[in-house]
Protein backbone atom coordinates (compact mmCIF):
# COMPACT_ATOMS: atom_id res chain seq x y z
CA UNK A 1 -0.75 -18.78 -7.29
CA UNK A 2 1.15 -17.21 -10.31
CA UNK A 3 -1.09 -15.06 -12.87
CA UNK A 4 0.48 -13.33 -15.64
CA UNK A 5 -0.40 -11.05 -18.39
CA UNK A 6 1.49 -10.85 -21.38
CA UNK A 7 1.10 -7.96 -24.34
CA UNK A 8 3.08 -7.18 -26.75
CA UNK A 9 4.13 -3.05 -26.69
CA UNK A 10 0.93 -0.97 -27.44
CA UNK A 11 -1.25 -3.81 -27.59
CA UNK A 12 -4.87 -2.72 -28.68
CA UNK A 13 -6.78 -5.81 -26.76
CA UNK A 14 -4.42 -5.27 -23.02
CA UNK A 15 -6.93 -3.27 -21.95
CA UNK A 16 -10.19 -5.28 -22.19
CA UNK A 17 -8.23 -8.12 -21.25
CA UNK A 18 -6.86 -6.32 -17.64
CA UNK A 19 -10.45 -5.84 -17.25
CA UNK A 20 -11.96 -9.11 -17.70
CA UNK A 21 -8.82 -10.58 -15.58
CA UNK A 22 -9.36 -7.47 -12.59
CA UNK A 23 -12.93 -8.58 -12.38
CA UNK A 24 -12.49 -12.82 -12.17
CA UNK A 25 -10.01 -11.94 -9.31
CA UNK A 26 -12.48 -9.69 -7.59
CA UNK A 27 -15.41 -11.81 -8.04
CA UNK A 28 -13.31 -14.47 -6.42
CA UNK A 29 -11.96 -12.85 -3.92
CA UNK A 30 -8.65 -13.15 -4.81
CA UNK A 31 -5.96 -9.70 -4.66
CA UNK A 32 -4.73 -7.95 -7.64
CA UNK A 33 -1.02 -8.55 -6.51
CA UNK A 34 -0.89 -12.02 -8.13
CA UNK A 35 -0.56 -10.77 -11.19
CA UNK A 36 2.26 -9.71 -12.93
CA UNK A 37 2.63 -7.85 -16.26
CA UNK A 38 4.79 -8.57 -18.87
CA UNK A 39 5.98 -7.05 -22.53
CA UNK A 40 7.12 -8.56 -24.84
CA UNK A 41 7.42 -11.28 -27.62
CA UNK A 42 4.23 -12.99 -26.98
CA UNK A 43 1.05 -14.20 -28.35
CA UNK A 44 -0.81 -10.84 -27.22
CA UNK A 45 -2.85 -10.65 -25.11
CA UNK A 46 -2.33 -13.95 -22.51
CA UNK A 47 -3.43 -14.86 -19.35
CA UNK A 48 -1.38 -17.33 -17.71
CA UNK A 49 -2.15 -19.23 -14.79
CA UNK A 50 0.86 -21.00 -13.07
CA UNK A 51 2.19 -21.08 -16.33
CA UNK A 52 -0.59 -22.52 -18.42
CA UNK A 53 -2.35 -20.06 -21.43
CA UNK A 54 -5.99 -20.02 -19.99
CA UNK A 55 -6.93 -20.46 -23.64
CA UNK A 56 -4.87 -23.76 -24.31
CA UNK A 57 -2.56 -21.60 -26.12
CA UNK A 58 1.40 -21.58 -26.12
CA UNK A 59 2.43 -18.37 -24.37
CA UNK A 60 5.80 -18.19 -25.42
CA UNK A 61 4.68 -18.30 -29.02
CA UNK A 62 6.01 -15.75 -31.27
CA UNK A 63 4.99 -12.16 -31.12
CA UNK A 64 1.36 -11.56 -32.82
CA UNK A 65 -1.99 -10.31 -31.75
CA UNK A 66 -3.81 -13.22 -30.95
CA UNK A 67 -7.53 -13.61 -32.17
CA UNK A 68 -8.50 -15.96 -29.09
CA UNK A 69 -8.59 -13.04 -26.59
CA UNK A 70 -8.82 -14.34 -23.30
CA UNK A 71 -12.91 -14.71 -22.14
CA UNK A 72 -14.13 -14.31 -18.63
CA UNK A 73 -15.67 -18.19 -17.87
CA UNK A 74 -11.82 -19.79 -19.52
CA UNK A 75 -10.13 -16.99 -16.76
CA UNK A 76 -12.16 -18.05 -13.90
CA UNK A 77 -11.86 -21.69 -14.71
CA UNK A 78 -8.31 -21.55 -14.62
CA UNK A 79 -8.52 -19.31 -11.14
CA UNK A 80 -10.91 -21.98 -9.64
CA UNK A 81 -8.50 -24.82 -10.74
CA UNK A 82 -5.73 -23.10 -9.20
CA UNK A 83 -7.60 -22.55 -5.98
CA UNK A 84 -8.33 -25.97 -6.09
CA UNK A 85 -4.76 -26.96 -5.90
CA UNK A 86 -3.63 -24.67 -3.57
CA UNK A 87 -6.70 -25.70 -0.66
CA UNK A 88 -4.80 -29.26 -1.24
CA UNK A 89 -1.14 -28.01 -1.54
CA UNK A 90 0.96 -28.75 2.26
CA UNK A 91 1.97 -25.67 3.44
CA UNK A 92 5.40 -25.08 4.35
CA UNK A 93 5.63 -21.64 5.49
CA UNK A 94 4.16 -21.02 8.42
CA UNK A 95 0.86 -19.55 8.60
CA UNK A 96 -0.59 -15.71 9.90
CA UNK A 97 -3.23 -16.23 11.82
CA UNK A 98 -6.16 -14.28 12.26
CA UNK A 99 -5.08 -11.10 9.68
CA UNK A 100 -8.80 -10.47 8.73
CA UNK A 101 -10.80 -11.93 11.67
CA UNK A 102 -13.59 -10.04 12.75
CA UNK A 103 -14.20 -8.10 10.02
CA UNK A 104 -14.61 -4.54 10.40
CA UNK A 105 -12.16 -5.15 13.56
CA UNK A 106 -9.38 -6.17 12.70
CA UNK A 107 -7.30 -5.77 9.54
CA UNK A 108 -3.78 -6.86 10.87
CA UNK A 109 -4.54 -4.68 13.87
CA UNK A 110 -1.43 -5.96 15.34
CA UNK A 111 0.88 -4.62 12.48
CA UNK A 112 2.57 -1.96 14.27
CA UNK A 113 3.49 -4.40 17.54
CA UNK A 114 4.77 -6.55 15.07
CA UNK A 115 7.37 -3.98 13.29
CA UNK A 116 8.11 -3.01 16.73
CA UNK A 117 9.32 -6.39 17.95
CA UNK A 118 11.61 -6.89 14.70
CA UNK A 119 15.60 -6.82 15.15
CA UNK A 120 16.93 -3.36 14.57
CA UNK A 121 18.33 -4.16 11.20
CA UNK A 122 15.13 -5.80 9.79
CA UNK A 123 12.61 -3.46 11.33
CA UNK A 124 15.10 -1.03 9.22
CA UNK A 125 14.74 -2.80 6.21
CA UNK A 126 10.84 -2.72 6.34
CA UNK A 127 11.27 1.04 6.91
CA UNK A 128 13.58 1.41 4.20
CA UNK A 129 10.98 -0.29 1.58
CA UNK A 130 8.29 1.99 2.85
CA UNK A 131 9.87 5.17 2.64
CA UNK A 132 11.33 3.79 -1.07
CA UNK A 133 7.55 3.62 -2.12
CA UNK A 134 6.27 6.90 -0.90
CA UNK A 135 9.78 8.85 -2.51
CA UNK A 136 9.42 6.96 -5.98
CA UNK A 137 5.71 5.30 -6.10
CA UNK A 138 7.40 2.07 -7.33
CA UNK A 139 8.98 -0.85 -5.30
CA UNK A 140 12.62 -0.48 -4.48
CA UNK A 141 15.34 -3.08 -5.83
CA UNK A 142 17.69 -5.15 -3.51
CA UNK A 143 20.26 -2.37 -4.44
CA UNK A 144 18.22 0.01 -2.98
CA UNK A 145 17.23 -2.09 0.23
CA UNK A 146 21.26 -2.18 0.71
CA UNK A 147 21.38 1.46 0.26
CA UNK A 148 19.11 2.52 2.51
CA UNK A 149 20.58 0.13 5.24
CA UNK A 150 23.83 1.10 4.30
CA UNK A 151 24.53 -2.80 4.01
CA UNK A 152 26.04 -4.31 1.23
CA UNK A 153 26.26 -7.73 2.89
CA UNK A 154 22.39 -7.88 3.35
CA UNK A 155 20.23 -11.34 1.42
CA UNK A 156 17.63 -9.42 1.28
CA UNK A 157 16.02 -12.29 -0.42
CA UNK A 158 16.05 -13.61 3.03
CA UNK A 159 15.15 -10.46 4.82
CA UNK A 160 11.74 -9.97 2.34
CA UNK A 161 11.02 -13.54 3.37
CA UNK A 162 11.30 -13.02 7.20
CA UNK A 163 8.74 -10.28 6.80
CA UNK A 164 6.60 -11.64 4.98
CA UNK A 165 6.65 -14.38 7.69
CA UNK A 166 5.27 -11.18 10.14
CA UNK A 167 2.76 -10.20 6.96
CA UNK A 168 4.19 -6.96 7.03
CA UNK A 169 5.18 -7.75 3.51
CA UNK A 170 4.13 -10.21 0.87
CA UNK A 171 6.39 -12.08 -1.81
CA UNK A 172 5.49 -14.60 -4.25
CA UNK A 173 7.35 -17.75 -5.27
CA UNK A 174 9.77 -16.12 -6.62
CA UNK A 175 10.66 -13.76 -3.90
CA UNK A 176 9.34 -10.84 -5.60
CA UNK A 177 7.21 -8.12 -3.62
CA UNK A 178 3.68 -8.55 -4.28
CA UNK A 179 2.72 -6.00 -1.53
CA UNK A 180 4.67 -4.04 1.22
CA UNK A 181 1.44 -2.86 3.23
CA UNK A 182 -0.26 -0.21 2.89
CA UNK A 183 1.46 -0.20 -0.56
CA UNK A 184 1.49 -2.14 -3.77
CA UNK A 185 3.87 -2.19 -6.50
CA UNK A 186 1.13 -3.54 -9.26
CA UNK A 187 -2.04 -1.05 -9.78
CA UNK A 188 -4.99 -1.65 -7.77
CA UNK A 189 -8.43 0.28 -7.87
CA UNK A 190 -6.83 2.99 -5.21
CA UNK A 191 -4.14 5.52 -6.07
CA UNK A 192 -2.99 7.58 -3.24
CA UNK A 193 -1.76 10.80 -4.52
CA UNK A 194 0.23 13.13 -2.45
CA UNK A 195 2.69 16.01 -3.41
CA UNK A 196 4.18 15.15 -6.74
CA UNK A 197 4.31 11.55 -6.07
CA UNK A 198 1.07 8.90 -7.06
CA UNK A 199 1.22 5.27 -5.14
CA UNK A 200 -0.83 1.93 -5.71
CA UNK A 201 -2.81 1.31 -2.25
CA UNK A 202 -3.18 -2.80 -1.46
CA UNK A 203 -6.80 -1.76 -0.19
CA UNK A 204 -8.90 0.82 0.31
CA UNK A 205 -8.17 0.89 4.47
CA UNK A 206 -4.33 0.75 3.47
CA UNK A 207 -5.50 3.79 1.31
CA UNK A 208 -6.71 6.05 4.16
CA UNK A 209 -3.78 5.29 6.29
CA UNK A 210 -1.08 6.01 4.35
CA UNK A 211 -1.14 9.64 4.90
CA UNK A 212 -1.29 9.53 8.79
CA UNK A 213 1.94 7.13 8.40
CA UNK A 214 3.94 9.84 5.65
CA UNK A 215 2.39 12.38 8.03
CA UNK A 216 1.02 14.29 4.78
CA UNK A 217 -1.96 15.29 2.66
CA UNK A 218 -3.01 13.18 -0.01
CA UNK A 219 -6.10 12.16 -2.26
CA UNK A 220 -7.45 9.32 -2.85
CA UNK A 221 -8.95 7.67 -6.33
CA UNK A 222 -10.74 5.14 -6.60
CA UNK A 223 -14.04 3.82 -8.00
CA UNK A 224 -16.69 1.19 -6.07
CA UNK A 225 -16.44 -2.11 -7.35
CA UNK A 226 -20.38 -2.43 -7.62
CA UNK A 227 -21.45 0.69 -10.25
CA UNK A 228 -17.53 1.37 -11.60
CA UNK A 229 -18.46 5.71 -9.94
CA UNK A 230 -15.91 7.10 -9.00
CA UNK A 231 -14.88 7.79 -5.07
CA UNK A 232 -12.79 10.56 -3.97
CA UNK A 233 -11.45 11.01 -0.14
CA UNK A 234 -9.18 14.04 0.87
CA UNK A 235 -7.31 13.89 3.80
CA UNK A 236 -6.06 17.15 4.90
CA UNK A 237 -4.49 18.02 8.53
CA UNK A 238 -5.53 14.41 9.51
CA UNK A 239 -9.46 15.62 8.01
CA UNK A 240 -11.25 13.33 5.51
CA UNK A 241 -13.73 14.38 3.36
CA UNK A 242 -15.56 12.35 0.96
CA UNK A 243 -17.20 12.52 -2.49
CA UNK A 244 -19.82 11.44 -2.80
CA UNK A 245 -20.39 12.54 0.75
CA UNK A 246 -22.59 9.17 1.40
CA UNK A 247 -19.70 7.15 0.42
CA UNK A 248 -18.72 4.34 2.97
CA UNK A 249 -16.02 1.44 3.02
CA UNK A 250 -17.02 -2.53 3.27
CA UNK A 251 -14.43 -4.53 5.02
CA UNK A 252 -14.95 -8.21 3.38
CA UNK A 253 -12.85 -11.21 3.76
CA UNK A 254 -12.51 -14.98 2.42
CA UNK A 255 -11.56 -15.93 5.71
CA UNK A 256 -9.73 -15.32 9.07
CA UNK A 257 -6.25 -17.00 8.25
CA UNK A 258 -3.25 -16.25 5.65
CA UNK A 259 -2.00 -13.53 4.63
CA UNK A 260 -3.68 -10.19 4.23
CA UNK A 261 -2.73 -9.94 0.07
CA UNK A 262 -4.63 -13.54 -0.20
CA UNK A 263 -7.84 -13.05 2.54
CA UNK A 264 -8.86 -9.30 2.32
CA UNK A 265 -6.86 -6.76 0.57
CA UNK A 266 -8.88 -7.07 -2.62
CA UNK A 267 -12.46 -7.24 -0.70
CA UNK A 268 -12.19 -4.16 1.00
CA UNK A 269 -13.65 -1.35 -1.20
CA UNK A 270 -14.66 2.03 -1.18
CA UNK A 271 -18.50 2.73 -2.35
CA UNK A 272 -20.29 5.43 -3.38
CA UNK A 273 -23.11 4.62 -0.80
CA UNK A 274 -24.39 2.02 1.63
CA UNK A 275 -27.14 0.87 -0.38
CA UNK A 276 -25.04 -0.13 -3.24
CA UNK A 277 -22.46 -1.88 -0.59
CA UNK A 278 -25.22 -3.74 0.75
CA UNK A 279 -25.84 -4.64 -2.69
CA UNK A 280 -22.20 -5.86 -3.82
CA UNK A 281 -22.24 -7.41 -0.68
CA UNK A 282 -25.31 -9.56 -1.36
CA UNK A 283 -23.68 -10.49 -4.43
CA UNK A 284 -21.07 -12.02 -2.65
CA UNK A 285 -22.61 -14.40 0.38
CA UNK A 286 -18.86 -16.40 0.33
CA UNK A 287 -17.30 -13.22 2.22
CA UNK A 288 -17.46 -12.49 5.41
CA UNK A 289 -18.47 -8.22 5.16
CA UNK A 290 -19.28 -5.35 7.06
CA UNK A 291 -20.23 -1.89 6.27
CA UNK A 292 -17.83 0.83 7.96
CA UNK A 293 -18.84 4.41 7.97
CA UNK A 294 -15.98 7.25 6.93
CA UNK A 295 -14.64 8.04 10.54
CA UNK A 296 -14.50 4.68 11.37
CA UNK A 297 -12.79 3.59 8.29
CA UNK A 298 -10.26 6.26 8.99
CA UNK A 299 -9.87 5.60 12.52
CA UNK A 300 -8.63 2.15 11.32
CA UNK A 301 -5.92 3.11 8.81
CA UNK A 302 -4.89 5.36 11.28
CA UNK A 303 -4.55 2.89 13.97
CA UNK A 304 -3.14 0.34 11.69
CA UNK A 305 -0.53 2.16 9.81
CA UNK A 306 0.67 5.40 11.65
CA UNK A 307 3.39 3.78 14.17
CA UNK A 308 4.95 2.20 11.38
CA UNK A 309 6.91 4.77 10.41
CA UNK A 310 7.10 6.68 13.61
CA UNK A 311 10.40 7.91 14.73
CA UNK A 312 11.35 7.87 10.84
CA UNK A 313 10.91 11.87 11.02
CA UNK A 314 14.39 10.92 13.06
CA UNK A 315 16.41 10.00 9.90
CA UNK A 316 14.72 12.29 7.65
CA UNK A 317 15.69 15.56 9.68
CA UNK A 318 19.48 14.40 10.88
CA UNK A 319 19.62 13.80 6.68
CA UNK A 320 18.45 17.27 6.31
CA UNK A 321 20.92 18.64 8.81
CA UNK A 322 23.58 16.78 6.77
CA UNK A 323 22.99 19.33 3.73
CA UNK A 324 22.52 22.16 6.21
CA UNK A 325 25.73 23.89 4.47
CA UNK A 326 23.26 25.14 1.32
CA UNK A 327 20.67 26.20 3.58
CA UNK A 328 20.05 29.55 4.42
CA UNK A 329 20.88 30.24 8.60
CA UNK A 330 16.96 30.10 9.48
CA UNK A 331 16.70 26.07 7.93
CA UNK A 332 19.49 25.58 9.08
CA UNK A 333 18.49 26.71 12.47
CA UNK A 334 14.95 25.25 12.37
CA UNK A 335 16.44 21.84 11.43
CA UNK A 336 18.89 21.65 14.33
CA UNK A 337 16.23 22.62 16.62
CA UNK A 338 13.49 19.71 14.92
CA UNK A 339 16.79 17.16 15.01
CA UNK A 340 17.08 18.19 18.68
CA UNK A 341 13.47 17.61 19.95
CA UNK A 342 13.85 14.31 18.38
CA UNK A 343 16.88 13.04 19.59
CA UNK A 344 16.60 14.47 22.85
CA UNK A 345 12.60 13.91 23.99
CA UNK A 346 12.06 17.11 25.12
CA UNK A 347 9.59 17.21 27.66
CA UNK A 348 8.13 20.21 26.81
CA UNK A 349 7.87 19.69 23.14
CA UNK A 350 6.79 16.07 22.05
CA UNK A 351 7.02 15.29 18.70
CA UNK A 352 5.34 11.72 17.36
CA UNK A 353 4.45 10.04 14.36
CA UNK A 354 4.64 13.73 12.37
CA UNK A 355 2.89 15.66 14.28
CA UNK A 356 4.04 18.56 16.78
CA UNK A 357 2.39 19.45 20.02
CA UNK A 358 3.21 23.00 22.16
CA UNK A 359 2.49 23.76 25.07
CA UNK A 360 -1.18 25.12 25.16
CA UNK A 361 -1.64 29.19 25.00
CA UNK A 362 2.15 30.00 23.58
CA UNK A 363 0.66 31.19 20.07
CA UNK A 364 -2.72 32.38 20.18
CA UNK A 365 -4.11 29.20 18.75
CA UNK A 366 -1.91 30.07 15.29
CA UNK A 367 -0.32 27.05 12.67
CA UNK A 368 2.52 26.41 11.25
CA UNK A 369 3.61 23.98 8.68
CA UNK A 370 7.65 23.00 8.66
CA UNK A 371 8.59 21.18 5.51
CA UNK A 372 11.89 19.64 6.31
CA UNK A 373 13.22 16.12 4.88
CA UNK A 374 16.36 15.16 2.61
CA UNK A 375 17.30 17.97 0.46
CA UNK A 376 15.32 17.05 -2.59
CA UNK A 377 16.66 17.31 -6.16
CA UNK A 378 14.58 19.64 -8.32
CA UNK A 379 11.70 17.63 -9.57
CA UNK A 380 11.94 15.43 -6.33
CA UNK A 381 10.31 18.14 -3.97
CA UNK A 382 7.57 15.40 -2.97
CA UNK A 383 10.06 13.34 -0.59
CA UNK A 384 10.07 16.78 1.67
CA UNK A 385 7.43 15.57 4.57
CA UNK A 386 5.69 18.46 6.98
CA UNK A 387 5.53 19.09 10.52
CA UNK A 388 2.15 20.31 11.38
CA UNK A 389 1.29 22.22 14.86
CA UNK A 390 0.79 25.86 16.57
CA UNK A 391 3.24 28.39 16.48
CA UNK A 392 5.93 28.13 19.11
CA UNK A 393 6.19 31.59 20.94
């Protein structure tokens, strides 16, 4: 399914209009990422659903605010028509099974065996798209893809499409990225904020694991789909806190097979408390829900997205020792020494997924934080990432 939304610049109505679309989607548990919007020369604003003007209009008429704003039942008729098709539609691509079975359980659970078992050069193209979204917030182009890899040959047409075959991705009919889990490059109800960098979450699971995977602090934003309050979450040193502090996470999905952008990412919510999920989720007797409490909602997002970028602290510190030469002699030294434990597995000093563990007794219990990464430009400070652990003796 193709949704867009087209405005004019500084349309007055594009607000109310995102709103009434946001909601339809929600209400039928469909994800955010199907939409795409557009400025323009349109009729402003339009909802389009695979290509048809929900309000029988012609939306590539010429540029003008329209006075037949788009109205919540003519949106969710055209949604349920295009459902409609879809449930008939023969699938071609092969299908993910089980990403949301079990809910409360399961999630994609299997995410990080899967970007394990990818060939070398594709499991370093799905890194490459992750670590593009936490540096920039946005999704990267295919001439950033070839950067990264340091391929100029790659179809990355093809490559997006072989991982979205693994749902570690998503693409729509047009090849475009319509998620690149625990990311999205369209806003959803969760920004993920962390260092000088703000990032679209696909869900609100994807939201709490994001930092465990950057190995970083961040806050979270976002607001429970029942009352429109406002939900906060701080992760700091691998700590959440919540506010309010009786706010919980409902895992809902439409069913147990597809992909995660189309079955769950838009159903799992934060809320500002259990009664009112119990609430949203009486609303909704079509989903299959379950209430999660804040460690175990965590625990998940954790579990789900941490491996995926572990190792990456690899390529991020033998880049840093690459610009050692305007360093000062103790980065430089510290880097080497990082780069070394790293490369080497020392036994005595693992180092995984971010984190740093000593041996026990060699600092009187003190921390340290090591902020190491590619020498960032000044205003780019946020792609540093830290090293957390006690001081080495």
């Amino acid at each position: 399914m193709a949704v867009e939304l087209r405005s004019v610049p500084d349309c007055p109505n594009l607000a109310p209009a995102r709103q009434e679309l946001h909601a339809a989607l929600a209400d039928l548990g469909l994800p955010l990422g199907v939409v795409t919007e557009v400025v323009g020369d349109y009729p402003s604003p339009s909802v389009l659903v695979n290509g048809v003007d929900v309000m029988g209009g012609d939306g590539d008429g010429p540029a003008a605010c329209r006075l037949d704003l788009p109205t919540a039942e003519r949106i969710r008729a055209a949604l349920r028509q295009a459902m409609g098709a879809e449930s008939t539609a023969i699938v071609t691509e092969p299908s993910v099974v089980d990403c949301c079975a079990e809910p409360g359980n399961a999630i994609r659970t299997d995410r990080p065996s899967r970007a394990e078992q990818l060939p070398d050069r594709l499991r370093q193209v799905h890194q490459a798209i992750l670590r593009h979204f936490a540096a920039t917030g946005t999704a990267p182009t295919d001439a950033d893809i070839r950067a990264a890899v340091d391929a100029a040959d790659l179809d990355t047409a093809k490559a997006l499409r072989q991982l979205a075959r693994e749902d570690l991705v998503a693409v729509d009919s047009a090849g475009r990225l319509v998620a690149a889990y625990p990311f999205s490059p369209t806003p959803t109800p969760h920004v993920v904020s962390f260092g000088d960098v703000e990032v679209f979450a696909m869900c609100a699971i994807d939201a709490l694991g994001m930092p465990f995977m950057l190995g970083t602090d961040a806050t979270i934003t976002s607001a429970d789909p029942h009352t429109g309050q406002p939900v906060r979450a701080t992760i700091t040193n691998g700590a959440a806190t919540y506010q309010p502090a009786e706010a919980v996470i409902v895992y809902a999905a439409t069913g147990n097979t597809g992909r995660s952008v189309d079955t769950c990412c838009s159903t799992i919510n934060f809320f500002t408390s259990g009664s009112n999920a119990q609430d949203w989720i009486s609303a909704h007797p079509n989903l299959a829900a379950t209430v999660l409490d804040q460690d175990q909602a965590v625990m998940l997002g954790r579990d789900i997205f941490e491996p995926l970028l572990a190792g990456g602290l690899n390529r991020i510190l033998t880049d840093y020792v690459k610009v050692m030469p305007v360093l000062d002699p103790v980065q430089s030294r510290i880097a080497v020494g990082l780069w070394r434990l790293l490369a080497e597995g020392h036994a005595g000093h693992p180092l995984s997924a971010g984190r740093a563990a000593w041996p026990a007794g060699t600092a009187g219990g003190r921390r340290f934080r090591w902020c190491v990464g590619r020498h960032s430009p000044p205003g780019r400070q946020g792609q540093d990432r830290c090293l957390l652990g006690p001081v080495p003796a």
